[in-house]
Protein backbone atom coordinates (compact mmCIF):
# COMPACT_ATOMS: atom_id res chain seq x y z
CA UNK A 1 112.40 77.98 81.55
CA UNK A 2 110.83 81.65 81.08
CA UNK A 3 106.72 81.18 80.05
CA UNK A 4 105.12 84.67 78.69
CA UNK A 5 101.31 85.32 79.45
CA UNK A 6 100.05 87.16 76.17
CA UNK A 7 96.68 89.11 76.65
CA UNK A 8 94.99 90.74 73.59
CA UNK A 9 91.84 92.76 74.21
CA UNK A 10 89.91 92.14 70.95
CA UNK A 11 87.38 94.46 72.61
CA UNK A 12 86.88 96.53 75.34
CA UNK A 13 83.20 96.59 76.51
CA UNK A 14 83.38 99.02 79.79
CA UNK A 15 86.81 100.93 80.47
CA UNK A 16 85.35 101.11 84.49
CA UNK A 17 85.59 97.38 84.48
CA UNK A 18 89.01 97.45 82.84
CA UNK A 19 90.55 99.87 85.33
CA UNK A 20 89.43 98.06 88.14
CA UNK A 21 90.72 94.77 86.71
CA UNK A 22 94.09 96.22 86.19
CA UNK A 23 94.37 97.72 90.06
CA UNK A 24 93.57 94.24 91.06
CA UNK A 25 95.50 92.00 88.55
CA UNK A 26 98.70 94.16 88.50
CA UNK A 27 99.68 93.40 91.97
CA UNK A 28 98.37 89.87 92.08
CA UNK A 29 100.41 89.25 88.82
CA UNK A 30 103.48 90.59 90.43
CA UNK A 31 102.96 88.50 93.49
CA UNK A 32 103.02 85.53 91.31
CA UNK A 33 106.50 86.18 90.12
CA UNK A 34 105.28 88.22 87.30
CA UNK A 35 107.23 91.09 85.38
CA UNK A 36 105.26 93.18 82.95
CA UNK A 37 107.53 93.91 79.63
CA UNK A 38 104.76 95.15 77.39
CA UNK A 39 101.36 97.01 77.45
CA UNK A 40 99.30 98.69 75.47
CA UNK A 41 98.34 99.28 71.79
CA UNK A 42 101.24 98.51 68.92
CA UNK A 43 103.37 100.74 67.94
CA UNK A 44 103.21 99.28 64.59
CA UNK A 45 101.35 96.31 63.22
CA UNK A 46 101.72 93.98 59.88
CA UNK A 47 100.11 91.58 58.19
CA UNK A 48 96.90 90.74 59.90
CA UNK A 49 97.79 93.36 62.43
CA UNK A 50 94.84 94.65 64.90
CA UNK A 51 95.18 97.67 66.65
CA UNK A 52 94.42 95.84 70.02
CA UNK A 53 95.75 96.57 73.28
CA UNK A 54 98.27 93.80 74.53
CA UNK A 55 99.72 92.96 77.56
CA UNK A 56 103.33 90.85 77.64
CA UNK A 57 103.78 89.76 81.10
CA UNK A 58 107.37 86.94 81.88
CA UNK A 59 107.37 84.53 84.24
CA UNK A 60 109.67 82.16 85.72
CA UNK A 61 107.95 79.22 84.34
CA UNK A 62 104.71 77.71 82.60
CA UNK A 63 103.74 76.67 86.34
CA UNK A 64 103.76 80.19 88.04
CA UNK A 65 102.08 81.58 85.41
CA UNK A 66 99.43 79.18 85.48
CA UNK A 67 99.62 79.33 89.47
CA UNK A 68 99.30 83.27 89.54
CA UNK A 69 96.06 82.98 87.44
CA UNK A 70 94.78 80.34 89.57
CA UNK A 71 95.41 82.36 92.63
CA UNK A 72 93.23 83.62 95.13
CA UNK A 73 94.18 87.51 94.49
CA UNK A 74 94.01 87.14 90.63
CA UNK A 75 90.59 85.35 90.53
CA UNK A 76 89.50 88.91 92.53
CA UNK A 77 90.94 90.90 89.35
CA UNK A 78 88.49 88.35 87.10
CA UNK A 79 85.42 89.21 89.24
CA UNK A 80 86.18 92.60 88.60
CA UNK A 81 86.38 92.49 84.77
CA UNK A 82 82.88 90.74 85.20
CA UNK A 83 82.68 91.10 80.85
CA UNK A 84 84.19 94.11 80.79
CA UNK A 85 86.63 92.91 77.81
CA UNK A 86 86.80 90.01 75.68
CA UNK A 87 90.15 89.05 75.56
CA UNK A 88 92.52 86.10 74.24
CA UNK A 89 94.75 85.00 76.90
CA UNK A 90 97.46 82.91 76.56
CA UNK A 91 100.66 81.31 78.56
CA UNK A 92 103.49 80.58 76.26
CA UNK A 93 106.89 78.83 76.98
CA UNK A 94 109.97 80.84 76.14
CA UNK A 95 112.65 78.97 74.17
């Protein structure tokens, strides 16, 4: 079954940190048997809605998900953010 890894930046602290994150995660998150379907700020937001920048990524299963974070090449990406954002990062399975 599908799992989705949901990423909201609630803030970002240094954009140099982010960018270098992303050229790192990106390809380690594909390597994992990720596909992005979403990123970046809402189009529109409700409710409770923050204008935070979110990242929708599918993959095959809770278990590559949680094996692509785990991995060697996305633990690199981490090191890079080194507290550049403060994020809430989640893996979620699809129904």
């Amino acid at each position: 079954m599908s799992a989705y890894w949901i990423s909201v930046y609630k803030e970002i602290v240094d954009e140099g940190k982010v960018a270098a994150y992303a050229q790192l995660a990106g390809p380690a998150l594909r390597a994992g048997g990720g596909r992005f379907l979403a990123r970046g700020l809402p189009a529109q937001t409700f409710e409770a809605g923050e204008e935070t920048r979110t990242v929708l990524i599918e993959f095959p299963s809770v278990e590559a998900a949680q094996a692509a974070h785990d991995s060697a090449a996305y633990q690199e990406a981490l090191a890079a953010l080194d507290g550049g954002a403060i994020r809430d990062l989640r893996i979620v399975e699809g129904v």
